[in-house]
N, C-alpha and C. Protein backbone atom coordinates (compact mmCIF):
# COMPACT_ATOMS: atom_id res chain seq x y z
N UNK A 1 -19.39 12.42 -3.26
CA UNK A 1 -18.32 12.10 -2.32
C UNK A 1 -18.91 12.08 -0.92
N UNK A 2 -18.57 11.24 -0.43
CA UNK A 2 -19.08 11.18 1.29
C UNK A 2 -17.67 10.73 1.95
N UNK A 3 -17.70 11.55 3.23
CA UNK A 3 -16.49 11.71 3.93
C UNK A 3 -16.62 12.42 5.33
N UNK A 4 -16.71 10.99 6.09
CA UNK A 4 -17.30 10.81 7.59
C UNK A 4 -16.63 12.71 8.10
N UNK A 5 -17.30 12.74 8.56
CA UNK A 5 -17.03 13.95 9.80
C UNK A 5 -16.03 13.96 10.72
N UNK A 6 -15.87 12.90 11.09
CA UNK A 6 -14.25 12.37 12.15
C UNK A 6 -13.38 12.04 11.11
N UNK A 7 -13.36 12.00 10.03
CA UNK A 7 -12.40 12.03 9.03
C UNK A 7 -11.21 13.32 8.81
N UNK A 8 -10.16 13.04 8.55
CA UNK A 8 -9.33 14.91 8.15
C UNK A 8 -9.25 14.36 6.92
N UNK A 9 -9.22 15.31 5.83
CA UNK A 9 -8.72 15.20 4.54
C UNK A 9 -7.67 16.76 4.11
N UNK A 10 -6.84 16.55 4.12
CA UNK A 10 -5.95 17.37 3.84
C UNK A 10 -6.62 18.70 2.76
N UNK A 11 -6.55 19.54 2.44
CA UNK A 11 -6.86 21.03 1.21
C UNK A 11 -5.89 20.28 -0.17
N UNK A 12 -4.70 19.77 0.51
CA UNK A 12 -3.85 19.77 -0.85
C UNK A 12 -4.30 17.64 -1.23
N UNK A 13 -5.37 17.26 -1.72
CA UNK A 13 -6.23 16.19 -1.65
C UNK A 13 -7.24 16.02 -2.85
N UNK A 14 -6.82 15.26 -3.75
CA UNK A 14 -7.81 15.39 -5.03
C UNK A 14 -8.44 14.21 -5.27
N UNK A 15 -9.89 14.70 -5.17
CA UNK A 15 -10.64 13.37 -4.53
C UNK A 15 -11.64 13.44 -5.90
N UNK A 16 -11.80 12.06 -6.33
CA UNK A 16 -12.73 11.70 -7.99
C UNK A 16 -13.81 11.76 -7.37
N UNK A 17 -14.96 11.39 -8.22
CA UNK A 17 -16.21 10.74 -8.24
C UNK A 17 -16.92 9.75 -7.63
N UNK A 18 -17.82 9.30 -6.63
CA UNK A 18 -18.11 8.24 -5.99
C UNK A 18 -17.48 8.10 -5.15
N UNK A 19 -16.58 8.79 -4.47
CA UNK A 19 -15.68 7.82 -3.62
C UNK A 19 -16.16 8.17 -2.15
N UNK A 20 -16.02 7.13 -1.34
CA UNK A 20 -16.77 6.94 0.13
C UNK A 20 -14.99 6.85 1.47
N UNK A 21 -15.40 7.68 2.29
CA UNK A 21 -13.92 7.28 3.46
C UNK A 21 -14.66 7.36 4.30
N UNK A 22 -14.49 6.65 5.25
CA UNK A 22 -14.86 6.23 6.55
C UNK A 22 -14.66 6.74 7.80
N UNK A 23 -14.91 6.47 8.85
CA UNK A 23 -14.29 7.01 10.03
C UNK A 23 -13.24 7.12 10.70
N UNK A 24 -12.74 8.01 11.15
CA UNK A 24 -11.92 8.05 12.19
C UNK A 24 -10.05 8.41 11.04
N UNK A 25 -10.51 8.61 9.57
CA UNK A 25 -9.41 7.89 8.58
C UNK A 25 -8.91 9.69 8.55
N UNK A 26 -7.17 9.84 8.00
CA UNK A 26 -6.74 10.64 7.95
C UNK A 26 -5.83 10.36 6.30
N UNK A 27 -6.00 11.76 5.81
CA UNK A 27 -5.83 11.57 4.17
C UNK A 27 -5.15 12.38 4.26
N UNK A 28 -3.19 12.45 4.00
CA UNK A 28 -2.79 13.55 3.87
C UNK A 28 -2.54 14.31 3.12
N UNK A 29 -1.41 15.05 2.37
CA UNK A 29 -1.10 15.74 0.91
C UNK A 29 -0.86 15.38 0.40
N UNK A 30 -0.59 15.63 -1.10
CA UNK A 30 -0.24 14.63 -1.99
C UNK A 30 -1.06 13.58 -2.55
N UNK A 31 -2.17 13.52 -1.78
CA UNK A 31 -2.88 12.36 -2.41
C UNK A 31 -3.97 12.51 -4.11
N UNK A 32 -3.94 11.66 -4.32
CA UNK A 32 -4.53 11.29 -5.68
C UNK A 32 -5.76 10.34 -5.61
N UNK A 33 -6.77 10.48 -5.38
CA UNK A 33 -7.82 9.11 -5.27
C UNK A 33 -8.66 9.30 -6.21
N UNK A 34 -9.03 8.18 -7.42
CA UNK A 34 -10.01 8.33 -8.44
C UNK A 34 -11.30 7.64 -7.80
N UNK A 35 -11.93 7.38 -8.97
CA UNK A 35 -13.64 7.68 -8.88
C UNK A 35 -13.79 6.14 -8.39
N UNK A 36 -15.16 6.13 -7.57
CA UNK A 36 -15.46 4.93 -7.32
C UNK A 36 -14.79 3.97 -6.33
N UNK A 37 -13.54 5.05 -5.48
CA UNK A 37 -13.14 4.53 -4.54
C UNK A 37 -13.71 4.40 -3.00
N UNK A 38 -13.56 3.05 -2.13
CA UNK A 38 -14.00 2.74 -1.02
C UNK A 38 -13.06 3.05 0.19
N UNK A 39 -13.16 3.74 1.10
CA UNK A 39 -11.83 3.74 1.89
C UNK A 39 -12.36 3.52 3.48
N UNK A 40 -12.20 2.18 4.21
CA UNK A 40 -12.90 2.20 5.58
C UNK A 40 -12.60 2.87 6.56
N UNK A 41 -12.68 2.50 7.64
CA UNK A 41 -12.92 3.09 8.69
C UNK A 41 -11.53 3.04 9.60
N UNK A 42 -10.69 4.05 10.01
CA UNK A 42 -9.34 3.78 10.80
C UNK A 42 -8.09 3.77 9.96
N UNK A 43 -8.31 4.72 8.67
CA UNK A 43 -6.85 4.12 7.21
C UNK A 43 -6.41 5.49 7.73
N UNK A 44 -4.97 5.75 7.54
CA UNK A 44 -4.06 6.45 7.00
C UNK A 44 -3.76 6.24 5.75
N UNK A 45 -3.98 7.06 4.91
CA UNK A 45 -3.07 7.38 3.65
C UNK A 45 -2.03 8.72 3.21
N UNK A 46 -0.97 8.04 2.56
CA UNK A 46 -0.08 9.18 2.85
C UNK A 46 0.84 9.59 4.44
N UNK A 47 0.69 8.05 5.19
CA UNK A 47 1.56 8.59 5.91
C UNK A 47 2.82 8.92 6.09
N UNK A 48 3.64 9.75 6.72
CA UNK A 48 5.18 9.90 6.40
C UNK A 48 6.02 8.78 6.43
N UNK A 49 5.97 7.77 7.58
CA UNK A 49 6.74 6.63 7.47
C UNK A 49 8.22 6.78 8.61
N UNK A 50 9.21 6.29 8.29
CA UNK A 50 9.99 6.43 9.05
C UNK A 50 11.09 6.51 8.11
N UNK A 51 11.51 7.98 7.39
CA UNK A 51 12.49 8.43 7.08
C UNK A 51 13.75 9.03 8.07
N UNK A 52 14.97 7.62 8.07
CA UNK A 52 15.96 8.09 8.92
C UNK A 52 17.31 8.16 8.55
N UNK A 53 17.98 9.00 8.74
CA UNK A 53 19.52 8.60 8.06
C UNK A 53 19.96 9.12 9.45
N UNK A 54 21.32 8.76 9.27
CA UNK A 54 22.18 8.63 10.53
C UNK A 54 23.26 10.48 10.09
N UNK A 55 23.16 10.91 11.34
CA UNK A 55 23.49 12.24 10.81
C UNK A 55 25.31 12.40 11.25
N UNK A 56 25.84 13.25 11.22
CA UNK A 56 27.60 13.30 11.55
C UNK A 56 27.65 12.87 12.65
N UNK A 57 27.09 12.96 14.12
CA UNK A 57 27.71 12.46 14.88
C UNK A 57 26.79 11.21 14.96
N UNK A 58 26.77 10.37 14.03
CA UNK A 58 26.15 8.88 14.48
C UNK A 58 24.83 9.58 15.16
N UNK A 59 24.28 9.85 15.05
CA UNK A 59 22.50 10.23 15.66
C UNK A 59 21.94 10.10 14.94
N UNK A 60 20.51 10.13 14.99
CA UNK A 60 18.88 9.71 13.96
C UNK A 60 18.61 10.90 13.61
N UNK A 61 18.46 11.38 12.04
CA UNK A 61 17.64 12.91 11.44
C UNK A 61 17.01 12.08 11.00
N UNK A 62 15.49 13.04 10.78
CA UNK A 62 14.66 12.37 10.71
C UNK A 62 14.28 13.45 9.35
N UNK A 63 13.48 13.09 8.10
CA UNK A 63 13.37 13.19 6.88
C UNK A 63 11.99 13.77 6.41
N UNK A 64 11.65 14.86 5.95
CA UNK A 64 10.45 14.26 5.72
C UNK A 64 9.60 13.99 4.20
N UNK A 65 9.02 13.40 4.09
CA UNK A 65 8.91 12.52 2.99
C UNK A 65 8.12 13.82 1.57
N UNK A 66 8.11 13.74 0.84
CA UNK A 66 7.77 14.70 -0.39
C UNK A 66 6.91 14.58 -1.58
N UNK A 67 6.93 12.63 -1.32
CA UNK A 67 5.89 12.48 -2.41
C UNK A 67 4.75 12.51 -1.86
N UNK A 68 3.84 11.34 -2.83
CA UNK A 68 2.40 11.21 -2.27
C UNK A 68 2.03 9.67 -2.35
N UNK A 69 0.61 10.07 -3.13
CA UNK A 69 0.23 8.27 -3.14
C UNK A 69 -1.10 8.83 -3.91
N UNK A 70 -1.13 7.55 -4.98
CA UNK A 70 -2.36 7.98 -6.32
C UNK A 70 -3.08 6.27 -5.78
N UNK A 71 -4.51 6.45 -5.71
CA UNK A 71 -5.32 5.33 -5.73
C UNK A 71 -5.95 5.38 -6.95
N UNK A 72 -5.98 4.76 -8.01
CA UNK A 72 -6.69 4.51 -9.06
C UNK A 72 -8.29 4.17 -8.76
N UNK A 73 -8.77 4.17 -9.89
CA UNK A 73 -10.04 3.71 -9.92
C UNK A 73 -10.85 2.38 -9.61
N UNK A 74 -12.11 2.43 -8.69
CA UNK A 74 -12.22 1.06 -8.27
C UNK A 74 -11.82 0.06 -6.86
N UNK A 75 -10.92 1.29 -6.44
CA UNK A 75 -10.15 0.31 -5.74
C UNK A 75 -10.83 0.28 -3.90
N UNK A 76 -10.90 -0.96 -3.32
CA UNK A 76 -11.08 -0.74 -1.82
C UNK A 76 -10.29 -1.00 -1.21
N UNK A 77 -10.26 0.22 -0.07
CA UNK A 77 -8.89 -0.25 1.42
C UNK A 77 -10.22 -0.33 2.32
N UNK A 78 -9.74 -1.97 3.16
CA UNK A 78 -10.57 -1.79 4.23
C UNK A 78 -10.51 -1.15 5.70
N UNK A 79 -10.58 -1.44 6.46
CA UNK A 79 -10.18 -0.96 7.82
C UNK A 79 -8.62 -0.82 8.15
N UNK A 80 -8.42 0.04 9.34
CA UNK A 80 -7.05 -0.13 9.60
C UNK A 80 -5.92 -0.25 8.83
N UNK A 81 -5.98 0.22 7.45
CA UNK A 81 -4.93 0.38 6.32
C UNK A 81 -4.09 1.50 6.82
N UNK A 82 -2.66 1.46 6.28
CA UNK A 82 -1.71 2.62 6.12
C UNK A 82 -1.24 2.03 5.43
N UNK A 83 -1.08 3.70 4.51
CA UNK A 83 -0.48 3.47 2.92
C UNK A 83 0.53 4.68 3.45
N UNK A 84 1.99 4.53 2.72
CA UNK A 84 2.71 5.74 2.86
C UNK A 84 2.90 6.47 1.90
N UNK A 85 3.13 7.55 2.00
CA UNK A 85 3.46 8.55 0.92
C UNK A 85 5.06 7.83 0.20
N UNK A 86 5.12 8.21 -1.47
CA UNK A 86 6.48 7.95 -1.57
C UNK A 86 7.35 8.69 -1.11
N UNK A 87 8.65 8.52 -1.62
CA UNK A 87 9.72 9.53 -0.91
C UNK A 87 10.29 10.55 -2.27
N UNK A 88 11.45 11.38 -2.40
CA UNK A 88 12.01 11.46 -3.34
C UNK A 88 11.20 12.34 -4.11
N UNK A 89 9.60 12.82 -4.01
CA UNK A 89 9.11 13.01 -5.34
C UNK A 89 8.00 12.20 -6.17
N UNK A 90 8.70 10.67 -5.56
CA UNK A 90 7.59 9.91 -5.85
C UNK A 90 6.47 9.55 -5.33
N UNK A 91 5.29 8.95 -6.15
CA UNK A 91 4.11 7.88 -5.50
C UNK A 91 4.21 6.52 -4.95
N UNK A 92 3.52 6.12 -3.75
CA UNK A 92 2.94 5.25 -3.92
C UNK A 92 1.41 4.82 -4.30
N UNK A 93 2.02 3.95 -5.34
CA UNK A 93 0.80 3.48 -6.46
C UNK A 93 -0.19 2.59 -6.17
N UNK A 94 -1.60 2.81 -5.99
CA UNK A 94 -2.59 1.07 -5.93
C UNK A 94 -3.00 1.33 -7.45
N UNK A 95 -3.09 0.33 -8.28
CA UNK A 95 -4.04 0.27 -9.28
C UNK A 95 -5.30 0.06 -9.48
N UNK A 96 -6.07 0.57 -10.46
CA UNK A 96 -7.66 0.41 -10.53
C UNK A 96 -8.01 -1.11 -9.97
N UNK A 97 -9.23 -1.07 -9.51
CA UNK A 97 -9.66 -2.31 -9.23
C UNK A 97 -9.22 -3.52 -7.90
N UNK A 98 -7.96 -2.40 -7.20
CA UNK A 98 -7.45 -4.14 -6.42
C UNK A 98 -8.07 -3.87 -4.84
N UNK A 99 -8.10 -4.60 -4.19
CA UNK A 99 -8.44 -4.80 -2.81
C UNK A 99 -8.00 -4.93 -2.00
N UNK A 100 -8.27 -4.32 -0.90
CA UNK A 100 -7.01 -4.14 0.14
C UNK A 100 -7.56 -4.52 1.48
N UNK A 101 -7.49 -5.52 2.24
CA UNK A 101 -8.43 -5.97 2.97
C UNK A 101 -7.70 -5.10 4.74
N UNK A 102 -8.12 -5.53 5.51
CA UNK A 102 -8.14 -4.96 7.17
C UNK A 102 -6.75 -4.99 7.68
N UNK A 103 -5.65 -4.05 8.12
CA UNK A 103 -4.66 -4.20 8.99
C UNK A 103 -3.55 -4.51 8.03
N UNK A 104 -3.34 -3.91 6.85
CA UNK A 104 -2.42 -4.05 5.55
C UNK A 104 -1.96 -2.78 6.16
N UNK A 105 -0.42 -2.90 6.01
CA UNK A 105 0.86 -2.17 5.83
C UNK A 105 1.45 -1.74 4.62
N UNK A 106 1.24 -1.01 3.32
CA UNK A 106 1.58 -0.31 2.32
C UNK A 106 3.06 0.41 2.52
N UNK A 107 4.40 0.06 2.29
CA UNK A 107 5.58 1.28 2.73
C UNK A 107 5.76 1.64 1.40
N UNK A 108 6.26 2.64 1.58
CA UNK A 108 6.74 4.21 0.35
C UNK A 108 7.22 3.13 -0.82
N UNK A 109 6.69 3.76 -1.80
CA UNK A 109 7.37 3.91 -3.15
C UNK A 109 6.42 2.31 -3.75
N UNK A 110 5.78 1.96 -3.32
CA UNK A 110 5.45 0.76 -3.43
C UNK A 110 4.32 0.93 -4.64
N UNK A 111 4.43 0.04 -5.90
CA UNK A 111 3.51 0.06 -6.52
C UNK A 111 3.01 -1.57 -6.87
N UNK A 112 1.38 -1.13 -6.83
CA UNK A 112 0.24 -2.47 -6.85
C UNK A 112 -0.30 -2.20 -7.80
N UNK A 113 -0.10 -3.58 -9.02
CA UNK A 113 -0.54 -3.22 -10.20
C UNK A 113 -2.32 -3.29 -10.22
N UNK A 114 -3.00 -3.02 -11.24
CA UNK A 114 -4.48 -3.44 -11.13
C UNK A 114 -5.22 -4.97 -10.74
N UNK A 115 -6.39 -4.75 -10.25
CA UNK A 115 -7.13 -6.20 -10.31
C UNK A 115 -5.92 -7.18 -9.25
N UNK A 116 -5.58 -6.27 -8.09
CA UNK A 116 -4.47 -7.36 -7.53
C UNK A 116 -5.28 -7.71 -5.70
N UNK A 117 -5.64 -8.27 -5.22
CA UNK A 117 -5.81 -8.48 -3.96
C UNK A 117 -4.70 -8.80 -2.97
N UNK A 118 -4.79 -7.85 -2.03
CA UNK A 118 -4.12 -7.87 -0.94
C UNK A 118 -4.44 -8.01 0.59
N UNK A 119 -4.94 -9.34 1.46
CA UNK A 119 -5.69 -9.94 1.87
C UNK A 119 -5.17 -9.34 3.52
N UNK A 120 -5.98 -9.50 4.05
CA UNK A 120 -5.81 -9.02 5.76
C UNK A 120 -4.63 -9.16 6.42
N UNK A 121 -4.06 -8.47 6.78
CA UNK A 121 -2.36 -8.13 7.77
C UNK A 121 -1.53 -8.38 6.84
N UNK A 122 -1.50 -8.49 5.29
CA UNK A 122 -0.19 -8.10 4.57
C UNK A 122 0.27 -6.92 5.11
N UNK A 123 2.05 -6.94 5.06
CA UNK A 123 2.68 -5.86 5.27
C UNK A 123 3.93 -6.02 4.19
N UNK A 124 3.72 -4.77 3.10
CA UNK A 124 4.34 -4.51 1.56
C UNK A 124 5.53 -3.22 2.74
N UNK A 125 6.97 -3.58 2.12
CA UNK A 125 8.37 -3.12 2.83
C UNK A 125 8.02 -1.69 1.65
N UNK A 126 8.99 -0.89 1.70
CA UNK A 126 8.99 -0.02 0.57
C UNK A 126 10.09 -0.76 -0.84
N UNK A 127 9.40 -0.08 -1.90
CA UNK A 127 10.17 -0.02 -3.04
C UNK A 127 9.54 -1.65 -3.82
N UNK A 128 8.52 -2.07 -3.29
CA UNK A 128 7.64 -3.24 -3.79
C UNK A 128 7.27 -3.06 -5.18
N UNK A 129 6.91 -3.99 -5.84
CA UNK A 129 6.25 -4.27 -7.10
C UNK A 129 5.78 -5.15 -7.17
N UNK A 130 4.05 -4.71 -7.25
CA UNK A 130 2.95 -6.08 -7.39
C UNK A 130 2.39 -6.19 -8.71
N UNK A 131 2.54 -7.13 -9.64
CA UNK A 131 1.87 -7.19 -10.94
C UNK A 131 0.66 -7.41 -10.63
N UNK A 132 -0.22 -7.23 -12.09
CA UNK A 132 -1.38 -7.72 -11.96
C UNK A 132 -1.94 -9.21 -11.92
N UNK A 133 -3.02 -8.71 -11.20
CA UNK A 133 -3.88 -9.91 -10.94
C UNK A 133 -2.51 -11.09 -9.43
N UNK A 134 -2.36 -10.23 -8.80
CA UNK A 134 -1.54 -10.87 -7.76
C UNK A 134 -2.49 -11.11 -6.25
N UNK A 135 -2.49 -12.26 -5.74
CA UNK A 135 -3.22 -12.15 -4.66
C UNK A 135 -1.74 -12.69 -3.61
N UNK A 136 -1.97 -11.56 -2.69
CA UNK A 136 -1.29 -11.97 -1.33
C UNK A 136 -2.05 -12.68 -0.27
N UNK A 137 -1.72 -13.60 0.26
CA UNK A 137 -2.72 -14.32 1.39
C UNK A 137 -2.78 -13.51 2.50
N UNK A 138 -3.26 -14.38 3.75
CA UNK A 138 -3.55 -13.24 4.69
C UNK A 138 -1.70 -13.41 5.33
N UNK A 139 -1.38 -12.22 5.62
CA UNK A 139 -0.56 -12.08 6.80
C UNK A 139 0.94 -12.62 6.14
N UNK A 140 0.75 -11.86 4.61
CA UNK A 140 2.41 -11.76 3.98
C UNK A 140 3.08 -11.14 4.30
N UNK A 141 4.07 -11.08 4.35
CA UNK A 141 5.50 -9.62 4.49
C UNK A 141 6.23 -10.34 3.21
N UNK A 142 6.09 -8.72 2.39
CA UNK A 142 7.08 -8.41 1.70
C UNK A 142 8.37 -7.76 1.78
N UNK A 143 9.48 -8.31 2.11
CA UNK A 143 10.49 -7.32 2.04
C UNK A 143 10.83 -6.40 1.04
N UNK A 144 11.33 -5.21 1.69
CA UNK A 144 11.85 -4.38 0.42
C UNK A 144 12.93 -4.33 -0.61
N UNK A 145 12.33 -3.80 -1.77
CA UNK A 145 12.72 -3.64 -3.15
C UNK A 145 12.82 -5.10 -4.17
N UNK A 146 11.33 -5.98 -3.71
CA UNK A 146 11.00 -6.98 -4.42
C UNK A 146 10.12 -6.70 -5.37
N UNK A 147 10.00 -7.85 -6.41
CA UNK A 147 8.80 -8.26 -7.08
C UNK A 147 8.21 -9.43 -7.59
N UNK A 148 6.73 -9.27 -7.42
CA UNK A 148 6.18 -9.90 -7.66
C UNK A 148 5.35 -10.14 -8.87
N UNK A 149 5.81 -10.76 -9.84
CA UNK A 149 5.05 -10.46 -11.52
C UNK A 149 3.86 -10.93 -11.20
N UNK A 150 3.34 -10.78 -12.53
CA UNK A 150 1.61 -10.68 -12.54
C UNK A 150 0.83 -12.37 -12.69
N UNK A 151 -0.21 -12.72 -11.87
CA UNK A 151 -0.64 -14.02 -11.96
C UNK A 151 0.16 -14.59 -10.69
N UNK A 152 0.69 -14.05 -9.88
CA UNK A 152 1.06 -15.07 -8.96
C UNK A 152 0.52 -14.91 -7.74
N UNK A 153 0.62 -15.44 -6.69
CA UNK A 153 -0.07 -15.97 -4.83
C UNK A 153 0.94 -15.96 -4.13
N UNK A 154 0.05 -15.66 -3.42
CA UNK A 154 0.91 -16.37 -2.04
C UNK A 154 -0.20 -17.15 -0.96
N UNK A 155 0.34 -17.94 0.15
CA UNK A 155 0.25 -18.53 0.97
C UNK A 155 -0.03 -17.93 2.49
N UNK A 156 -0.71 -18.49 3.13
CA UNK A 156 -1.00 -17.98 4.18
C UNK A 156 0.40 -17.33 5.12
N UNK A 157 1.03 -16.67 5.92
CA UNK A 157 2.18 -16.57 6.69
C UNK A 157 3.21 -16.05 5.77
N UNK A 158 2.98 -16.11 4.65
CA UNK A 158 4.70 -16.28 3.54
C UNK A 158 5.52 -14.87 3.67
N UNK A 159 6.58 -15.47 4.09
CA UNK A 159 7.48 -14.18 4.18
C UNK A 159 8.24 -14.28 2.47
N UNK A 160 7.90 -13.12 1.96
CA UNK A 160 8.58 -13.20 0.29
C UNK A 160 10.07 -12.59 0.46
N UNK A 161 10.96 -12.70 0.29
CA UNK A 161 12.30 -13.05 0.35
C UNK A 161 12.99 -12.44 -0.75
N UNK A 162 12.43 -13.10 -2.00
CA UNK A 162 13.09 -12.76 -3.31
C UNK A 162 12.09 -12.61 -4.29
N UNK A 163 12.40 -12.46 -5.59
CA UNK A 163 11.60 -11.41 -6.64
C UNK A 163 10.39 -13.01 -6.44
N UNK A 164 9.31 -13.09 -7.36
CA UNK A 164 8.46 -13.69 -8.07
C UNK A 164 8.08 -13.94 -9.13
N UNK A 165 8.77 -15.20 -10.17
CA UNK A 165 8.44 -15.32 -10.99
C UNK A 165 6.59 -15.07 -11.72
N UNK A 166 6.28 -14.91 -12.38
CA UNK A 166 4.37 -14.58 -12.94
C UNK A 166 4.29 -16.41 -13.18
N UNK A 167 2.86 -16.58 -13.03
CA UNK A 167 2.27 -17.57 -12.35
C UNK A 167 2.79 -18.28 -11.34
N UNK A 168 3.24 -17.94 -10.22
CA UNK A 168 3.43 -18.72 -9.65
C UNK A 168 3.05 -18.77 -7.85
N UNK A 169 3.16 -19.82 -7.28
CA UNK A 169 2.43 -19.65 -6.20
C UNK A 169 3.43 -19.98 -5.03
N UNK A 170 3.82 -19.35 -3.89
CA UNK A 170 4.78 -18.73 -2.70
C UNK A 170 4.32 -19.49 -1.39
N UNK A 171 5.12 -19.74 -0.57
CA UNK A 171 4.63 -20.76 0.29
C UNK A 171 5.88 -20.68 1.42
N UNK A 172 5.39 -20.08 2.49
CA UNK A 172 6.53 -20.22 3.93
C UNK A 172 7.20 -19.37 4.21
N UNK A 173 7.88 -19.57 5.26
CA UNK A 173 8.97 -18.54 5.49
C UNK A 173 10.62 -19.31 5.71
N UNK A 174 10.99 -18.81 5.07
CA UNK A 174 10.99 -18.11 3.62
C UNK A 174 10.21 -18.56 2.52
N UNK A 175 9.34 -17.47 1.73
CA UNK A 175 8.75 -18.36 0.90
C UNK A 175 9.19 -19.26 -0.35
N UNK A 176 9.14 -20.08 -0.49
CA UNK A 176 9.47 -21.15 -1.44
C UNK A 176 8.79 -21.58 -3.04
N UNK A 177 8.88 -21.57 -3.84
CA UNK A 177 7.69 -21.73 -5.12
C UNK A 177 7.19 -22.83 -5.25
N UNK A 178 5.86 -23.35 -4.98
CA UNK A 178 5.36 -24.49 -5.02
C UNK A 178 4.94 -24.82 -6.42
N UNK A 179 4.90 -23.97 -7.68
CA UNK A 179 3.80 -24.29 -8.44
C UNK A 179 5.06 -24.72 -9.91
């Protein structure tokens, strides 16, 4: 395990085999990371997020979050990632193998199935579902509590809107199914 010096990694942090984090990156509780994972330079994982409910007199309480977040095996976040912790109890999930490229937004509860690429300035809402083998282009927003089945794309810009049929390929804002 190697794990820059300007790095924090939380005590409550269970870290596999091989795995490399970078600089400047903060790993909080709850986390889960298996073997052979890459994590660059500037990530949050496990951050709290913005848990808010509106309290009796109409004002902001603010929440704080309870789950965690499991990285499977294989997997790289590049630079400037934040992944959030789930809420409730739960994870947020990456699966073995997928890729997570520079300035990606991960929100709570969100699970990424294996072998899925997720390409520079995606931003995943909470309560997401990415099948496998899914590539997001650069600079998607997913809104929350979608999905996306396994075998499908997206398009450069695509704001995803509604679920995703598997094979298929997403295009615009709103995104549209081209394939």
């Amino acid at each position: 395990i190697y794990i820059d010096e300007s790095s924090y990694v939380s005590d409550k942090v269970n870290i596999g085999k091989n795995v490399k984090v970078g600089k400047n990156c903060v790993i909080n509780e709850n986390t889960i990371i298996g073997d052979n994972v890459s994590i660059g330079d500037n990530c949050i994982i496990g951050s709290e997020g913005l848990n808010i409910f509106r309290g009796e007199n109409n004002n902001n309480l603010f929440n704080k979050s309870i789950g965690g977040v499991l990285i499977e095996k294989g997997v790289r976040v590049d630079n400037f990632v934040n992944i959030s912790k789930g809420t409730g109890g739960r994870v947020t999930k990456i699966g073995s193998n997928t890729m997570i490229g520079c300035f990606v937004s991960i929100g709570h509860d969100a699970n990424i199935s294996s072998n899925s690429i997720i390409v520079d300035g995606t931003k995943l809402s909470g309560h997401v579902f990415i099948g496998e083998n899914v590539y997001l282009g650069i600079n998607t927003t997913v809104l929350q509590n979608i999905e996306i089945e396994k075998n499908s794309k997206t398009g450069i810009g695509t704001v995803v809107t509604r679920n995703i049929k598997e094979n298929s390929f997403v295009i615009g804002n709103p995104g549209r199914n081209i394939s």
